[in-house]
C-alpha atoms as a PDB file:
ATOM      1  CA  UNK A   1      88.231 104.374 105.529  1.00  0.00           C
ATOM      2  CA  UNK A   2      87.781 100.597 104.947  1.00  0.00           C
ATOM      3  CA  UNK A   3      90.247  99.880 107.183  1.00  0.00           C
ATOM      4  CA  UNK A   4      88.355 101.933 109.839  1.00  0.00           C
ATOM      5  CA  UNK A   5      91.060 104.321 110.896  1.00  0.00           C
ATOM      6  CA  UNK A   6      88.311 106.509 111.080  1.00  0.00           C
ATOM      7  CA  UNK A   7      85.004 106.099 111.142  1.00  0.00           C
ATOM      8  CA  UNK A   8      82.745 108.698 108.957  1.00  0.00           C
ATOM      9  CA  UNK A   9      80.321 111.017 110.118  1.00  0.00           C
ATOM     10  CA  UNK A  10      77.433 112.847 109.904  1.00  0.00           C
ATOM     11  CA  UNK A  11      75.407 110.583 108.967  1.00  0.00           C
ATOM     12  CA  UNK A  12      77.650 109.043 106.680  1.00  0.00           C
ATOM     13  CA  UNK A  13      78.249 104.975 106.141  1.00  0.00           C
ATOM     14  CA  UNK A  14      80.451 102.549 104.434  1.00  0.00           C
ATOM     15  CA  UNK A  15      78.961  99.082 103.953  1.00  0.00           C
ATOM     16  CA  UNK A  16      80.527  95.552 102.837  1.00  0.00           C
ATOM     17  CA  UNK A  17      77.461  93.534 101.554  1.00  0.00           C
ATOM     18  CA  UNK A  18      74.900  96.032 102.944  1.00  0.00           C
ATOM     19  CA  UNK A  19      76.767  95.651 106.383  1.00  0.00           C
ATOM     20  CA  UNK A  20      78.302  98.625 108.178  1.00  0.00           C
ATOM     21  CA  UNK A  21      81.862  98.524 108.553  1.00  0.00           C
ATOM     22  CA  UNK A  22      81.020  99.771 112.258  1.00  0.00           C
ATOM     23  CA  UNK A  23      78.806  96.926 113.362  1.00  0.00           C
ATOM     24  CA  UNK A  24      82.088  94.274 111.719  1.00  0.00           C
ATOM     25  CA  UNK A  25      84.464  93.068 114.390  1.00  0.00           C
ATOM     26  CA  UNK A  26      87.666  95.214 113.600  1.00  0.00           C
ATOM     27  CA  UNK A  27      90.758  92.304 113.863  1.00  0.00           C
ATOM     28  CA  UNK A  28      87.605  90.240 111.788  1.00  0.00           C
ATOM     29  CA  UNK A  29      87.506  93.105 109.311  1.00  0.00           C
ATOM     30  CA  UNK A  30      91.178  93.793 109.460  1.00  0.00           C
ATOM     31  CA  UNK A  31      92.456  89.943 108.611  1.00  0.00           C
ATOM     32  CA  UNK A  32      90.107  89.787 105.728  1.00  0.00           C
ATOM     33  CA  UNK A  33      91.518  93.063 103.750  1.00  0.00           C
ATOM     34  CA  UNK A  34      95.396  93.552 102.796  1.00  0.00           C
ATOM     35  CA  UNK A  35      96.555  97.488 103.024  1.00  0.00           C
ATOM     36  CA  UNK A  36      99.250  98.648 100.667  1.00  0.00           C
ATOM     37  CA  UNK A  37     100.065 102.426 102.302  1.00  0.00           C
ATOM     38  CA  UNK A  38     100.883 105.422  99.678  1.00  0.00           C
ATOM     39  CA  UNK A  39     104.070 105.527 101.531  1.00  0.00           C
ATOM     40  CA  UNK A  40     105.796 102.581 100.947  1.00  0.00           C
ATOM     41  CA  UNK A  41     108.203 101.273 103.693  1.00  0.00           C
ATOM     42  CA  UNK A  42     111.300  99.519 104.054  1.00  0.00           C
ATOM     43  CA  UNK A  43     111.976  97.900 107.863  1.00  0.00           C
ATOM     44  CA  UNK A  44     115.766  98.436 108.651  1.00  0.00           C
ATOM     45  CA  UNK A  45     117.291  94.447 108.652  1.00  0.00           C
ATOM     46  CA  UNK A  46     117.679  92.308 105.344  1.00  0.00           C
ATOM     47  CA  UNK A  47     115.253  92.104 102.784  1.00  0.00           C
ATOM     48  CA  UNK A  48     114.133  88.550 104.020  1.00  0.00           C
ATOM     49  CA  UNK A  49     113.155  90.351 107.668  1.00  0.00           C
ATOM     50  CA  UNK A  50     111.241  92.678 104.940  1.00  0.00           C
ATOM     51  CA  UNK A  51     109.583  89.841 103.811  1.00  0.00           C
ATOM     52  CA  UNK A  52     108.899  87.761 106.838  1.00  0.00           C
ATOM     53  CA  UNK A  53     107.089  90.913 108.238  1.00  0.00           C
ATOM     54  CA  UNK A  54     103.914  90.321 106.004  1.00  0.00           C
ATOM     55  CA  UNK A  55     104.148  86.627 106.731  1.00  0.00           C
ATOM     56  CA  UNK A  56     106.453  85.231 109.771  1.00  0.00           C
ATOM     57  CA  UNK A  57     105.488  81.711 108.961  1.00  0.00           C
ATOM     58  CA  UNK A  58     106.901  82.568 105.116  1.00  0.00           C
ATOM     59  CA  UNK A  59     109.504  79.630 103.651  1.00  0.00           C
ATOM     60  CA  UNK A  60     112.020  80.241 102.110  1.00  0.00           C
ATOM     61  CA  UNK A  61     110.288  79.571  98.867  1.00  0.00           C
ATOM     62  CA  UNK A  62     107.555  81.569  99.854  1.00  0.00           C
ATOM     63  CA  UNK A  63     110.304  84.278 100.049  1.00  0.00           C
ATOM     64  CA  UNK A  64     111.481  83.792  96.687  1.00  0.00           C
ATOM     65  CA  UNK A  65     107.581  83.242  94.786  1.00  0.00           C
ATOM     66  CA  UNK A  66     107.278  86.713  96.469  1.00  0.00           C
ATOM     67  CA  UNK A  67     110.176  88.150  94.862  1.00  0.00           C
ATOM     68  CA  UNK A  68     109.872  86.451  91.592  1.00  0.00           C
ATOM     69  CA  UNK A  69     106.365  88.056  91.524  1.00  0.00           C
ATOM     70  CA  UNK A  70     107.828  90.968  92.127  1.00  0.00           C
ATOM     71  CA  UNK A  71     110.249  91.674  89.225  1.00  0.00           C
ATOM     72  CA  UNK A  72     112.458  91.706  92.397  1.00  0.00           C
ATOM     73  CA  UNK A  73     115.117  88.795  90.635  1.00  0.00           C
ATOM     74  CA  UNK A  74     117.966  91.698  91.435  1.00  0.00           C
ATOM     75  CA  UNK A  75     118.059  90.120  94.820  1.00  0.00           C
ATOM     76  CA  UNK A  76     119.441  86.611  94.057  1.00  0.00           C
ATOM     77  CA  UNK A  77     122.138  88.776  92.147  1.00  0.00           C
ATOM     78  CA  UNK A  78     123.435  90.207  95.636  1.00  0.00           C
ATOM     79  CA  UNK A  79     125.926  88.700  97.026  1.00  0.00           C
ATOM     80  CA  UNK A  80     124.121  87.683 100.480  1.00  0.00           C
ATOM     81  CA  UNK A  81     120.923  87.581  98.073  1.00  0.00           C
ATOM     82  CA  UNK A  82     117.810  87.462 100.846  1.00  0.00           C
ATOM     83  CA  UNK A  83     120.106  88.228 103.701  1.00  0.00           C
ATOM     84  CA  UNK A  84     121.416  91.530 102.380  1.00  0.00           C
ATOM     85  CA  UNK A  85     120.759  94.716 104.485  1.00  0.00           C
ATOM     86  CA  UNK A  86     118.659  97.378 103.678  1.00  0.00           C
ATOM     87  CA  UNK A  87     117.160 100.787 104.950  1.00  0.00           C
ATOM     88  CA  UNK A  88     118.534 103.485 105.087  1.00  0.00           C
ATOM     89  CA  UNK A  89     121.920 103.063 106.645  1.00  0.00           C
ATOM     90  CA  UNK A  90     121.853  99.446 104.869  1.00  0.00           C
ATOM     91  CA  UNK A  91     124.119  98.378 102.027  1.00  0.00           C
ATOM     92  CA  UNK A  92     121.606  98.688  99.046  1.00  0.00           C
ATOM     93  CA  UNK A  93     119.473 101.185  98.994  1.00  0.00           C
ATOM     94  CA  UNK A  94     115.978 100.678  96.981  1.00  0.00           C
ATOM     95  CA  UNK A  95     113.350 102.697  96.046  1.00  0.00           C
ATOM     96  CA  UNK A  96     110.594 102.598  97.961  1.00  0.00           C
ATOM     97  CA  UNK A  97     108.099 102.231  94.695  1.00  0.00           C
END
């Protein structure tokens, strides 16, 4: 609900600071909190697109930080590394966790 997908109701509030999360400017609410879903997914396209699409303006070191913070050093070991595809018809398939 913090996200404001719904609102609650009945009566019902969720504040930030003693503020309603109603009376907050959504895309103002929205670029202030980060959203990790219960079901994770994978965009079809390399895992560098999968990594650009949290952060377009990402550099290439950015990338790798990421990964590296990640426990995600199995990419450098592919053989196209960042550019490898993914997804479900890609070549490696990961787990979503």
């Amino acid at each position: 609900m913090i996200e404001r997908f719904y609102d609650p109701r009945e009566g019902g509030r969720i504040c930030f600071d003693g503020n309603d999360l109603r009376h907050i400017d959504l895309k103002d609410l929205r670029e202030q909190i980060g959203y990790v879903s219960q079901e994770p997914i994978m965009i079809m396209g390399t895992i560098r697109d999968n990594l650009l699409f949290g952060d377009k303006d990402a550099s290439e070191r950015d990338c790798r930080e990421a990964l590296e913070r990640a426990s995600a050093n199995f990419v450098f070991e592919q053989e196209k590394g960042m550019d490898t595809f993914v997804g479900t018809s890609g070549i490696i398939n990961m787990s979503g966790g």
